[in-house]
N, C-alpha and C. Protein backbone atom coordinates (compact mmCIF):
# COMPACT_ATOMS: atom_id res chain seq x y z
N UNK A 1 0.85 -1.19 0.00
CA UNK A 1 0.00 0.00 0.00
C UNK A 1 0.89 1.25 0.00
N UNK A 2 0.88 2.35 -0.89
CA UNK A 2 1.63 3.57 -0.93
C UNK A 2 1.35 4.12 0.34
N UNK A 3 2.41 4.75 0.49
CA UNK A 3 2.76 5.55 1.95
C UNK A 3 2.52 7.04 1.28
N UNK A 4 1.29 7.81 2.38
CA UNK A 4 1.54 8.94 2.23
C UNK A 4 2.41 9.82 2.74
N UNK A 5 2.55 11.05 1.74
CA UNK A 5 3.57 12.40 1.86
C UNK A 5 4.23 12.54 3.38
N UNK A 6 2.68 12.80 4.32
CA UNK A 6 3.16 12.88 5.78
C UNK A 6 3.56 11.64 6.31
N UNK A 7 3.51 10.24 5.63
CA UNK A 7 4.54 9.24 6.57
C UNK A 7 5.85 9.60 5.97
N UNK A 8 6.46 9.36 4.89
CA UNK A 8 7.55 9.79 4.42
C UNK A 8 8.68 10.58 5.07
N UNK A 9 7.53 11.92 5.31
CA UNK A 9 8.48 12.92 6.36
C UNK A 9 8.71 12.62 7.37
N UNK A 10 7.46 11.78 8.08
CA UNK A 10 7.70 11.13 9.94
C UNK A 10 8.61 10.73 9.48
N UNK A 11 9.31 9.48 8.94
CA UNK A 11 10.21 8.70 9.07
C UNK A 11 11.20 9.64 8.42
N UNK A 12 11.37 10.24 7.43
CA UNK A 12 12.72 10.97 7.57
C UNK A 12 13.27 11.85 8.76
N UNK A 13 12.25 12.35 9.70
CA UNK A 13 12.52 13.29 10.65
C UNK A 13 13.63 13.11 11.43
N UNK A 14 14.08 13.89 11.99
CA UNK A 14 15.70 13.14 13.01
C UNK A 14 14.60 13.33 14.09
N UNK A 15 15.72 13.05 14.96
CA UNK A 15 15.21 12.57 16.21
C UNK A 15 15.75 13.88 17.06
N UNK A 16 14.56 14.48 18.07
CA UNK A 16 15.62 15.46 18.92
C UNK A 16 16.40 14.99 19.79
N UNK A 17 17.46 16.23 19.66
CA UNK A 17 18.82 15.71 20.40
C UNK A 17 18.39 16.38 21.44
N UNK A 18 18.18 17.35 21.86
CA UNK A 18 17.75 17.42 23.24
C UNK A 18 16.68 17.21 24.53
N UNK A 19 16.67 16.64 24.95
CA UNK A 19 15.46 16.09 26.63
C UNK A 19 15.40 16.85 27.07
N UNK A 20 14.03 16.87 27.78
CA UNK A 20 13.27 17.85 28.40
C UNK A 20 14.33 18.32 30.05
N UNK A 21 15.24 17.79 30.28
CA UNK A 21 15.78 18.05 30.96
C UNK A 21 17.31 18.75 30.76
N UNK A 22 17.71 18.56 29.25
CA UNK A 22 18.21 19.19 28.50
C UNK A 22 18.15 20.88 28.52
N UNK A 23 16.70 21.02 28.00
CA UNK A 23 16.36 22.25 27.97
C UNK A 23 15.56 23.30 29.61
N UNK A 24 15.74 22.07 30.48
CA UNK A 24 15.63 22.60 31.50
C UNK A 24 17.38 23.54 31.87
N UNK A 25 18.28 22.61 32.26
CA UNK A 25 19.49 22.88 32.43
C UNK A 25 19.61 24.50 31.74
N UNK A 26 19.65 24.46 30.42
CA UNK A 26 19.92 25.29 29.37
C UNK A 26 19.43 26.57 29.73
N UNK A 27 18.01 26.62 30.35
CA UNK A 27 17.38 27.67 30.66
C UNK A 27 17.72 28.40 32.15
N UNK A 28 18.35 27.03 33.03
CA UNK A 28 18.69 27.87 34.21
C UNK A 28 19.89 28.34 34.22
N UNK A 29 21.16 28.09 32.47
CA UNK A 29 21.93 28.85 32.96
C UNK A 29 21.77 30.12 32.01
N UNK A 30 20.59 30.46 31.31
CA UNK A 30 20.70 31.43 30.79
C UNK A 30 20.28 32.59 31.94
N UNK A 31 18.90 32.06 33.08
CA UNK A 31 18.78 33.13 34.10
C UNK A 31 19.68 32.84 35.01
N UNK A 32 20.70 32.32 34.98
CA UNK A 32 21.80 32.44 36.38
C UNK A 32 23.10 33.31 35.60
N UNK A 33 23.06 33.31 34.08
CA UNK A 33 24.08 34.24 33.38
C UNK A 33 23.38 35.93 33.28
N UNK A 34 22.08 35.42 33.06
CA UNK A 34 21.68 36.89 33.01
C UNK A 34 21.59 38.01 34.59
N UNK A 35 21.00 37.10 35.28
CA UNK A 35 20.94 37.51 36.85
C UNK A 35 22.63 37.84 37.37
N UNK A 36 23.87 37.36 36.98
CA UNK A 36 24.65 37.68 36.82
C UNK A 36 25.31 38.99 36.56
N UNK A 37 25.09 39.03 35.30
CA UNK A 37 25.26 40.36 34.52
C UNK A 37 24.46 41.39 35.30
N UNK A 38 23.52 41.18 35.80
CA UNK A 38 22.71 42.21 36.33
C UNK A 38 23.47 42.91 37.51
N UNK A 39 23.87 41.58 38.29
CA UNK A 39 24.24 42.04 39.52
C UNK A 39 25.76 42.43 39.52
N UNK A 40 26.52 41.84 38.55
CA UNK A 40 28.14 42.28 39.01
C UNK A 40 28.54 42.94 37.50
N UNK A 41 27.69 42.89 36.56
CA UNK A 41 27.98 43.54 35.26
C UNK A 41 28.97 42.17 34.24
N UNK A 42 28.37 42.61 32.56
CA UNK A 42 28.83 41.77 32.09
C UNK A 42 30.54 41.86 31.79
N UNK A 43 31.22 40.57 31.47
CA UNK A 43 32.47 40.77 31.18
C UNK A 43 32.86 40.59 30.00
N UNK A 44 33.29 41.40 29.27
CA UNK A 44 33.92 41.48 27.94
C UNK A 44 34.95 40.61 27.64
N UNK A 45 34.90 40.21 26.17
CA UNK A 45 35.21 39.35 25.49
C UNK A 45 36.63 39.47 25.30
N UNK A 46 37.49 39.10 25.64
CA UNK A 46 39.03 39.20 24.99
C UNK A 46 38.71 39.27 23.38
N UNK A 47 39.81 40.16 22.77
CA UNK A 47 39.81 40.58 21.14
C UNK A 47 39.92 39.19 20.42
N UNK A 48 39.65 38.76 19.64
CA UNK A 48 39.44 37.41 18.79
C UNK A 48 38.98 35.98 19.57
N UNK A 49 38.22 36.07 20.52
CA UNK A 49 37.92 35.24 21.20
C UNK A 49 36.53 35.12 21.62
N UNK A 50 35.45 34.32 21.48
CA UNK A 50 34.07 33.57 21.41
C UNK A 50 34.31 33.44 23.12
N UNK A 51 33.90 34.07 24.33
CA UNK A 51 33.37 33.17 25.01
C UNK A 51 32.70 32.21 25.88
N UNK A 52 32.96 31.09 26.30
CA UNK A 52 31.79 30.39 27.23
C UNK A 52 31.58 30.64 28.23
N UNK A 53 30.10 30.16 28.69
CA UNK A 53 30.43 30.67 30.33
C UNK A 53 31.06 29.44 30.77
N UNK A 54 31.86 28.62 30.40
CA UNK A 54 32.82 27.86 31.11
C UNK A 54 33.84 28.50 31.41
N UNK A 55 34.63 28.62 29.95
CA UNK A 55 35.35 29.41 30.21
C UNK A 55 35.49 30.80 31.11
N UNK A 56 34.59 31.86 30.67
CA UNK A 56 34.27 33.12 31.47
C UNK A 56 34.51 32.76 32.70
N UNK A 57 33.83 31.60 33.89
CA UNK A 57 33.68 31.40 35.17
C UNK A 57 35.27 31.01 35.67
N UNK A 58 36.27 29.86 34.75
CA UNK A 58 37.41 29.43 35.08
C UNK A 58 37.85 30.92 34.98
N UNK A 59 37.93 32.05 34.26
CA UNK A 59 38.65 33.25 34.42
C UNK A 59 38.25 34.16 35.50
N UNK A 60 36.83 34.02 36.03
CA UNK A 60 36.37 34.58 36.95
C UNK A 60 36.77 34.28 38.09
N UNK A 61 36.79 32.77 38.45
CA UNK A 61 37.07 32.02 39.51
C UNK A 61 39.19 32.55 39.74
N UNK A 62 39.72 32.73 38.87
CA UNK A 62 40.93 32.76 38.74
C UNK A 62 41.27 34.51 39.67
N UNK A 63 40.44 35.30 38.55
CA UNK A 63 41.02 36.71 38.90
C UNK A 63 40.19 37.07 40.63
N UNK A 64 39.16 36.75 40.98
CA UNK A 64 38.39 36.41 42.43
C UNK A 64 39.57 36.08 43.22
N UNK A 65 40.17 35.08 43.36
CA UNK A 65 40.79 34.38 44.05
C UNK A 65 42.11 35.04 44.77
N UNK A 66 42.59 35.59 43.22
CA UNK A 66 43.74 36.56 43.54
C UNK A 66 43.15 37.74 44.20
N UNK A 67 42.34 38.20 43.82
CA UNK A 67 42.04 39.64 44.87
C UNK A 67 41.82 39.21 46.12
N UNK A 68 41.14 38.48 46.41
CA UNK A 68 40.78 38.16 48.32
C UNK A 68 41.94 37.34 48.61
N UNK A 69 43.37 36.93 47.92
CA UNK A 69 44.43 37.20 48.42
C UNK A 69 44.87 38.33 48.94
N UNK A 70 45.04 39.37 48.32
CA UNK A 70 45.00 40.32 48.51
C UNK A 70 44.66 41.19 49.26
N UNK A 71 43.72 40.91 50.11
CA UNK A 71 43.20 41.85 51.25
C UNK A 71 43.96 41.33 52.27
N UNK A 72 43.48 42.43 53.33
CA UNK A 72 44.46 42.46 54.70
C UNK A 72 44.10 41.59 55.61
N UNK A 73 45.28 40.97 56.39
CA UNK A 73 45.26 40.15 57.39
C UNK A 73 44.80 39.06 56.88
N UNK A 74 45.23 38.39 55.25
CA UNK A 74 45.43 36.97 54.80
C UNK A 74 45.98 36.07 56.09
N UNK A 75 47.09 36.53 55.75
CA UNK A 75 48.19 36.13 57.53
C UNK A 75 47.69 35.95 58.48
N UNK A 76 46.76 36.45 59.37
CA UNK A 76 46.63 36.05 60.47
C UNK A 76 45.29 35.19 60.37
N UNK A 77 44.75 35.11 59.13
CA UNK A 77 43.28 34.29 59.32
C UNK A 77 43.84 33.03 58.88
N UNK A 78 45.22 32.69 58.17
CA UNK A 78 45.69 31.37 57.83
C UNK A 78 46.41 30.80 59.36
N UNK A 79 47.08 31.30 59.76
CA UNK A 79 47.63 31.40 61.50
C UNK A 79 46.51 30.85 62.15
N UNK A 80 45.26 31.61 62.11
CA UNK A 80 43.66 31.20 63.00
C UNK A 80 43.75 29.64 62.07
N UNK A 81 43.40 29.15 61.10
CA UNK A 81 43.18 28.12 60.64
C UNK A 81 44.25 27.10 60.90
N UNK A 82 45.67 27.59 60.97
CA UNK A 82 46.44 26.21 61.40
C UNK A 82 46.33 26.28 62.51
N UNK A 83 45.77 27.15 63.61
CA UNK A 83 45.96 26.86 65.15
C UNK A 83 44.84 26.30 65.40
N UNK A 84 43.46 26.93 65.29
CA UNK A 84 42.14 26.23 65.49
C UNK A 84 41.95 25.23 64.45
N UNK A 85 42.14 25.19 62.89
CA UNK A 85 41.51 24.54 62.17
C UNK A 85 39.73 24.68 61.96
N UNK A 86 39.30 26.23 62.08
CA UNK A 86 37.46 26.29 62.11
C UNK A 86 37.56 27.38 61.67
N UNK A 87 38.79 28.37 61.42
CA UNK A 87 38.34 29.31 60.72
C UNK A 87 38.03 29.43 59.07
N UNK A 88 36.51 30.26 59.08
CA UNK A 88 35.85 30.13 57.70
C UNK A 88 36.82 31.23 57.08
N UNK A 89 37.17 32.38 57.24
CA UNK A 89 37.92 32.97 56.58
C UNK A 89 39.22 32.49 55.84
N UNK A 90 39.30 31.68 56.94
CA UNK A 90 41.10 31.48 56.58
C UNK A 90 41.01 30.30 55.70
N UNK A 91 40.03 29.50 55.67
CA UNK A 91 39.47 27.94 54.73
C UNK A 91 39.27 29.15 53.29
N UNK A 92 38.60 30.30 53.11
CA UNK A 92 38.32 30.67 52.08
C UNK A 92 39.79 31.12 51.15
N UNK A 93 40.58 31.69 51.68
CA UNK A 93 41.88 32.18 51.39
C UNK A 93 42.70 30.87 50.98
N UNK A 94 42.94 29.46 51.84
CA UNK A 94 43.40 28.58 51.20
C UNK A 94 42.67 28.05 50.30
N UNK A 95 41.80 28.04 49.81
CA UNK A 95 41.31 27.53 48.94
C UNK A 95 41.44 28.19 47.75
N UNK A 96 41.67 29.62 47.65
CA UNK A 96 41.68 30.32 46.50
C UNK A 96 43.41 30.06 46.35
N UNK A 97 44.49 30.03 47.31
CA UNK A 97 45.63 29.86 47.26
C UNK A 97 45.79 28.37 46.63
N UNK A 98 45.09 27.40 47.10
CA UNK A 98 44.96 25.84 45.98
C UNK A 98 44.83 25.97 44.78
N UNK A 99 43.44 26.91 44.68
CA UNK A 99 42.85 26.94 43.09
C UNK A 99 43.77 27.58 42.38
N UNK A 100 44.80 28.82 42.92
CA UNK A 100 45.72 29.22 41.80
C UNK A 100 47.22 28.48 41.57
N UNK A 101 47.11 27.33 42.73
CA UNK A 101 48.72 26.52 42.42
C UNK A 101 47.69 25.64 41.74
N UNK A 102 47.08 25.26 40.97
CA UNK A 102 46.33 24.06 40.30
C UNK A 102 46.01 22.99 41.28
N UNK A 103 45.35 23.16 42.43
CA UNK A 103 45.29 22.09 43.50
C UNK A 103 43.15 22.17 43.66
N UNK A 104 42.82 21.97 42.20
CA UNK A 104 41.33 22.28 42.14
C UNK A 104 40.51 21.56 43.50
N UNK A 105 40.98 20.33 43.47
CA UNK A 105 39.85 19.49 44.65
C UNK A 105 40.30 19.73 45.96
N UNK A 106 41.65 20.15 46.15
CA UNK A 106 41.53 20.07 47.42
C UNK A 106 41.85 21.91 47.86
N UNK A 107 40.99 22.62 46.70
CA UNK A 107 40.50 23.70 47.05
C UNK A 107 38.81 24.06 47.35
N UNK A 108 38.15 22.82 46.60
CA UNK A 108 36.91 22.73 46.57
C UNK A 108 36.71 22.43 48.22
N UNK A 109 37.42 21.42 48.71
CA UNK A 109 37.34 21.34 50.19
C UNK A 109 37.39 21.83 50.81
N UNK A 110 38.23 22.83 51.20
CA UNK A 110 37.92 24.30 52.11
C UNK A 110 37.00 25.03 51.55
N UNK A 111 36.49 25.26 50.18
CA UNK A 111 35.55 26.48 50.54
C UNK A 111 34.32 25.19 50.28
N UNK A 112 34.03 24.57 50.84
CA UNK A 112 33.02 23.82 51.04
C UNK A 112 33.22 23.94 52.76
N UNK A 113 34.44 23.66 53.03
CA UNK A 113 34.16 23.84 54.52
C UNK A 113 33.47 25.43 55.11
N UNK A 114 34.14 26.44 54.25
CA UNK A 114 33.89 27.80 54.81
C UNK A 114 32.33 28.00 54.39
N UNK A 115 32.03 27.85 53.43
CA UNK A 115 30.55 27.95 52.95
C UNK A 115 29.72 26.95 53.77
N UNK A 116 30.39 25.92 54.29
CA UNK A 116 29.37 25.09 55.15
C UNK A 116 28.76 25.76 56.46
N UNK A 117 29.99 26.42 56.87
CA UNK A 117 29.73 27.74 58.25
C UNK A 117 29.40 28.93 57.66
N UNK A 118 28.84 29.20 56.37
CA UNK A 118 27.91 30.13 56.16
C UNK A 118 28.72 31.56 55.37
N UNK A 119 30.02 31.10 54.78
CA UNK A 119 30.74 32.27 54.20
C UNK A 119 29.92 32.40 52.25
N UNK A 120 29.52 33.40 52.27
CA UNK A 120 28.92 33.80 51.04
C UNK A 120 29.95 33.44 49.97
N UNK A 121 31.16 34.26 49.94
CA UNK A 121 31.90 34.45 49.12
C UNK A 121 32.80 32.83 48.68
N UNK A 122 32.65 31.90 49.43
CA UNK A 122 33.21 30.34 49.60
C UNK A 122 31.96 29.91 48.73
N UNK A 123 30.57 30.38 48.72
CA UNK A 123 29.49 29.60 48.11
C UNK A 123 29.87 30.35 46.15
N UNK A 124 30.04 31.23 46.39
CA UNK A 124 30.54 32.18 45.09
C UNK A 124 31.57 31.47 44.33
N UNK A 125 32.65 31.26 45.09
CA UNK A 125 33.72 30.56 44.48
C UNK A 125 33.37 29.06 44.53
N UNK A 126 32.40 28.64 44.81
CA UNK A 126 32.37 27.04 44.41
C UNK A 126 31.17 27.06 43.36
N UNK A 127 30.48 28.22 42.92
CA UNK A 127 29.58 28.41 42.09
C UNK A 127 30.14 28.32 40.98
N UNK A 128 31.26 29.54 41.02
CA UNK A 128 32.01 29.05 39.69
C UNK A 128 33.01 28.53 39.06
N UNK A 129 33.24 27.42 40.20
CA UNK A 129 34.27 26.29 40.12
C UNK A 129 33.52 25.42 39.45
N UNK A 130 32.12 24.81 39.78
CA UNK A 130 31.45 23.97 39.04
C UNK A 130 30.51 24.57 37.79
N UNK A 131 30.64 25.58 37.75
CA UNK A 131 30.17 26.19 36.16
C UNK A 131 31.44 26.08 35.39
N UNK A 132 32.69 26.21 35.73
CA UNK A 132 33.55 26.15 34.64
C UNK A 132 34.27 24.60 34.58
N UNK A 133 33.48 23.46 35.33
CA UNK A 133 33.60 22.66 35.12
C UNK A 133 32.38 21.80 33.66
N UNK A 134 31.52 22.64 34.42
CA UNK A 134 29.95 22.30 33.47
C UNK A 134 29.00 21.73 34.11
N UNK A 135 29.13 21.70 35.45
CA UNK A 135 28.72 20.69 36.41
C UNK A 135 27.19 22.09 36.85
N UNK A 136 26.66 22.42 35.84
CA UNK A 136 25.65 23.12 36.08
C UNK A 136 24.65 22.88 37.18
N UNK A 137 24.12 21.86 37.83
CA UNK A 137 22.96 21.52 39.01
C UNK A 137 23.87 21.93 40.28
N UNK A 138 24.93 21.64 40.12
CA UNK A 138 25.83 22.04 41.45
C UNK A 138 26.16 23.76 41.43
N UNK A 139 26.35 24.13 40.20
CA UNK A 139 26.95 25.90 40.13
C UNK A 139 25.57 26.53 40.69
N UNK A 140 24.08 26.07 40.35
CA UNK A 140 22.80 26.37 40.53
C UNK A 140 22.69 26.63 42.47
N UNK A 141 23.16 25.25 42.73
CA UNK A 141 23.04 25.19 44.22
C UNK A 141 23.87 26.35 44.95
N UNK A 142 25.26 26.41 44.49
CA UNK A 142 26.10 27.63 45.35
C UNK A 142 25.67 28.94 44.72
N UNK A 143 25.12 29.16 43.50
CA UNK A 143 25.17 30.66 43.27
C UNK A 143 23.75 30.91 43.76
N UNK A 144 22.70 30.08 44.06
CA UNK A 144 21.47 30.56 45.38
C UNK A 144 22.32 30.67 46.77
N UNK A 145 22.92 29.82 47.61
CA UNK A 145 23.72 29.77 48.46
C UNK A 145 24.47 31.43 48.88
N UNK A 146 25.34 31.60 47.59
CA UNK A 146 26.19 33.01 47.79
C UNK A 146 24.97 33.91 47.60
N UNK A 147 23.94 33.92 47.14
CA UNK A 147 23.05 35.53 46.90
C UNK A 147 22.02 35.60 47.83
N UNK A 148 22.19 34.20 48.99
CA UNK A 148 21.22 34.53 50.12
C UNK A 148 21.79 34.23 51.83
N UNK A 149 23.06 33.84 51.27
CA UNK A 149 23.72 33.45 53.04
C UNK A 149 24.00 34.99 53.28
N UNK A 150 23.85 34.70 54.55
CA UNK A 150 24.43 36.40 54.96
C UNK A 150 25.69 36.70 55.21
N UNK A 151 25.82 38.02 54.85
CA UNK A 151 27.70 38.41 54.91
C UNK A 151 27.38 38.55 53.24
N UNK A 152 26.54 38.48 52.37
CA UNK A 152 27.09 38.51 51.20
C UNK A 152 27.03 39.68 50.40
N UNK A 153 28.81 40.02 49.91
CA UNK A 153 29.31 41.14 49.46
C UNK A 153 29.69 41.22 48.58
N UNK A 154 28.67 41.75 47.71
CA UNK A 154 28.83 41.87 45.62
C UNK A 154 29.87 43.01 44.88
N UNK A 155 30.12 43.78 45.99
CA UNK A 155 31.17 44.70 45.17
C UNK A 155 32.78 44.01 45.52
N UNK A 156 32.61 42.96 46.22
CA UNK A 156 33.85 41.99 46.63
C UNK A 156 34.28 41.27 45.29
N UNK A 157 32.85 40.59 44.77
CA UNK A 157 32.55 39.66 44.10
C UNK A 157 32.98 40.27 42.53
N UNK A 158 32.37 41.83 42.22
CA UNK A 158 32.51 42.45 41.69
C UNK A 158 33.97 43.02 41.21
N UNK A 159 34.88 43.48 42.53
CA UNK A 159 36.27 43.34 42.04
C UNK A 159 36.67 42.65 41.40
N UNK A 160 36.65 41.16 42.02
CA UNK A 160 36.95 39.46 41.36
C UNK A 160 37.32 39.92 40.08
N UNK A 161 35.77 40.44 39.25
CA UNK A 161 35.37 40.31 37.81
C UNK A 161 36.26 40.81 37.09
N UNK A 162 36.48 42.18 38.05
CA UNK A 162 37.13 42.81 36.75
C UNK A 162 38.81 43.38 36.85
N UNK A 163 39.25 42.49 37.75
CA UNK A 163 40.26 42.65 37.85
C UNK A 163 41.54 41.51 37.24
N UNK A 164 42.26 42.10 36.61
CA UNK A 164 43.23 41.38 35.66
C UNK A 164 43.35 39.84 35.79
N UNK A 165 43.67 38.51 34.75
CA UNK A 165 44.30 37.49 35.09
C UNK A 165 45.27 37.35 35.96
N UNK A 166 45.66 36.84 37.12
CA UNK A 166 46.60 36.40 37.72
C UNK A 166 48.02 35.63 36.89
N UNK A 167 49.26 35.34 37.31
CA UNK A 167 49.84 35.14 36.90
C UNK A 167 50.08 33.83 37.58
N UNK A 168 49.38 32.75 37.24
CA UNK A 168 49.21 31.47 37.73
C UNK A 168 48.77 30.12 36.43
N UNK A 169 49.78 29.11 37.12
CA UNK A 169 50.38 28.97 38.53
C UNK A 169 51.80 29.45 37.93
N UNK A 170 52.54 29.42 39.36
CA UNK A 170 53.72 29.66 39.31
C UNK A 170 54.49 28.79 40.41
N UNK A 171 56.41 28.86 39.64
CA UNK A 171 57.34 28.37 40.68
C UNK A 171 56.71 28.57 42.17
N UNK A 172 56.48 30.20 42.67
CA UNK A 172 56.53 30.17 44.17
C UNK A 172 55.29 29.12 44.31
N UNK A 173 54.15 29.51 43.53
CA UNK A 173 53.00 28.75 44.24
C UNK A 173 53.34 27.29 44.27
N UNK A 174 54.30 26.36 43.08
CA UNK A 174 54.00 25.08 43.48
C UNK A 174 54.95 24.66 44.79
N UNK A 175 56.33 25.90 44.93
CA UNK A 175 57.06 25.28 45.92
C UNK A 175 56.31 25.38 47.29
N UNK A 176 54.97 26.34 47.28
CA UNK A 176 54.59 26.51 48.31
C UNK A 176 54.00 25.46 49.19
N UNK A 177 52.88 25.18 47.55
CA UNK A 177 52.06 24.44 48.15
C UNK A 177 52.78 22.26 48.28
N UNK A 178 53.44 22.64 47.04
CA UNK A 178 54.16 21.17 47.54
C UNK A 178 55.13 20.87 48.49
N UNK A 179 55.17 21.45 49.19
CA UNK A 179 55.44 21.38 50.59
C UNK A 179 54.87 20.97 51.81
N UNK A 180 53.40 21.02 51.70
CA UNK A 180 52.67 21.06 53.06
C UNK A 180 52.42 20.07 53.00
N UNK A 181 51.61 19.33 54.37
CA UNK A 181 51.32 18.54 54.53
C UNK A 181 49.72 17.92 54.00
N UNK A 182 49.49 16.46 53.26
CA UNK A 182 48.70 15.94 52.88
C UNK A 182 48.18 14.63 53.47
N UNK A 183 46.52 14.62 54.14
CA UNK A 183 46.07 13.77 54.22
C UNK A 183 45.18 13.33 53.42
N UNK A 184 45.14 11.15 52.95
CA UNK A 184 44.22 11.21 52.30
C UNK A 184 42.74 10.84 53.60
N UNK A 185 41.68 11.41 52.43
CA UNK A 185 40.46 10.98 53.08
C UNK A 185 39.64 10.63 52.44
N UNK A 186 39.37 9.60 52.72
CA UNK A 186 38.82 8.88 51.71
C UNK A 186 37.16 8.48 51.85
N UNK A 187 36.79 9.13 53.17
CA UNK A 187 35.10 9.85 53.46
C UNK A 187 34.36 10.16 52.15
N UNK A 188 33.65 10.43 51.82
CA UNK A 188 32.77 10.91 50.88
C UNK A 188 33.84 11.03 49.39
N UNK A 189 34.85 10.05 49.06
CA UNK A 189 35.34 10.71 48.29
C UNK A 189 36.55 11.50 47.59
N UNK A 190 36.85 12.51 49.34
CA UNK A 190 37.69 13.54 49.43
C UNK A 190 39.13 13.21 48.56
N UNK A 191 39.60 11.75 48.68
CA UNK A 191 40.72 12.05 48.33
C UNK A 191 41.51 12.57 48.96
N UNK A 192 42.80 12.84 48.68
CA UNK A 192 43.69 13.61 49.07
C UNK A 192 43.64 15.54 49.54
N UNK A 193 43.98 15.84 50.66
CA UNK A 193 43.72 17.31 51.25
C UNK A 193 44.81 17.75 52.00
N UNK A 194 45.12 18.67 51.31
CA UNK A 194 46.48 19.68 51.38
C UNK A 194 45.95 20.53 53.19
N UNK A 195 46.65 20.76 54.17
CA UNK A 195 46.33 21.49 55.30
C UNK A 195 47.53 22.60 55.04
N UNK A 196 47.20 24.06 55.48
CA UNK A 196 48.08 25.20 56.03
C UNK A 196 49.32 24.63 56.82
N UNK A 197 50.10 25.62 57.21
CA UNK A 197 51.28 25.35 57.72
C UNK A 197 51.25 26.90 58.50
N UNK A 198 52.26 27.37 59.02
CA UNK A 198 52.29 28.22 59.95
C UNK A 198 53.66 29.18 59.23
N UNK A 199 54.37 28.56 58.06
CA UNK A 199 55.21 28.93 57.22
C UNK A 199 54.80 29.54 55.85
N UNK A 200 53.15 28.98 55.71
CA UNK A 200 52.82 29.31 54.33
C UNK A 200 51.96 30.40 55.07
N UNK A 201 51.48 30.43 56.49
CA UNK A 201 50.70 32.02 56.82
C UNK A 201 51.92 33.22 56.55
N UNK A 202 52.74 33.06 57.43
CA UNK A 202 54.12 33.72 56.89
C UNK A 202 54.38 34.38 55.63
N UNK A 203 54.26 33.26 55.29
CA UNK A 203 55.14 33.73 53.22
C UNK A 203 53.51 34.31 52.04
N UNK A 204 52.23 34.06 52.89
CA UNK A 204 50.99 34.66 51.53
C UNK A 204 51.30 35.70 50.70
N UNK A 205 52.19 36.73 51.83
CA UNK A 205 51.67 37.88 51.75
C UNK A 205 52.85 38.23 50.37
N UNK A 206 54.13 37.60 50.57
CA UNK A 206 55.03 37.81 49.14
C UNK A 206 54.32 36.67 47.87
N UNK A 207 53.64 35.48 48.28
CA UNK A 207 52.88 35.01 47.41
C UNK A 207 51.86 35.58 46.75
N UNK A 208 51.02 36.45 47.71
CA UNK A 208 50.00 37.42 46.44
C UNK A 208 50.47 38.08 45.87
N UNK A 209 51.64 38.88 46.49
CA UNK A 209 52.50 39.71 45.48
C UNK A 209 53.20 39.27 43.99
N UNK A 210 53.34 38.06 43.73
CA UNK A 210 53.56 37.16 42.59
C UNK A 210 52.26 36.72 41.27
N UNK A 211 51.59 37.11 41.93
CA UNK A 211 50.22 36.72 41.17
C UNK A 211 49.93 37.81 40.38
């Protein structure tokens, strides 16, 4: 029996490539890019260059990191963290000091610890640790996290943006950080986790100066 016109086309049709959960994803990172832009302003494109918000966030996450090096009394909140081991400040600072010697996971671990005790700017930087991974359901969870824990400070966040690439990694950072001491833990995962030293509170402060 001849096949009509409209079976023909059913069966030539492709098949969609994207699931309804597909286009869910898709849509929450267009309002978590746009809500973005709103709040810390958009960031311009390097000259011959397309780019992602993967990318964009790994550069965001990069130049962030180095500035809240940068602020005062790095030193004594890394000092608080190797003596107590509970300070959220000083968990946020090593962790951005990991993320720029290339020590990604066992930077994710301190600011998971600091954001667990409620530091905004630890939920910020793990927002866009897992956006420039692609790990979108997780960037979703910390960038609600950073825009509603309290303490949270957007012209901080805002510097981050627009302040130059860092010069990372580098010699000082790997002699720094390959130095310290590593436990594995193998809890949830963790892997291997780099701890402070009382030598690397000491030396931050010529280490941000390198970046």
């Amino acid at each position: 029996m001849p096949r009509s016109i409209d079976d023909f086309l059913a069966g030539a049709a492709l098949p969609d490539p994207f699931s309804d959960r597909d286009l869910a994803d898709l849509k929450h990172e267009v309002v978590r890019d746009v809500t973005e832009s709103l709040m810390f302003g958009a960031v311009p494109a390097p000259v011959g260059e397309f780019p992602t918000s993967h990318g964009m966030a790994q550069k965001r996450l990069r130049a962030l990191a180095a500035s809240l090096l940068h602020r005062d009394e790095v030193g004594d909140r890394l000092h608080r963290l190797c003596d107590e081991g509970i300070d959220p400040e000083g968990a946020l600072d090593f962790g951005c000091l990991l993320s720029l010697a290339g020590e990604p996971a066992c930077a994710q671990f301190w600011w998971q610890f600091s954001a667990g005790v409620g530091n905004a700017l630890a939920a910020y930087c793990l927002h866009l640790f897992h956006l420039g991974r692609g790990d979108l359901r997780h960037a979703d969870h910390w960038f609600h996290q950073a825009i509603t824990l309290p303490g949270h400070r957007s012209s901080l966040i805002a510097e981050g943006v627009t302040a130059p690439q860092p010069n990372v990694p580098n010699d000082a950072l790997r002699a720094a950080v390959g130095r310290l001491k590593a436990d594995d833990v193998e809890e949830f995962g963790l892997g291997r986790v780099l701890h402070p030293d009382p030598r690397l509170a000491d030396q931050i402060g010529e280490l941000a100066d390198v970046l």
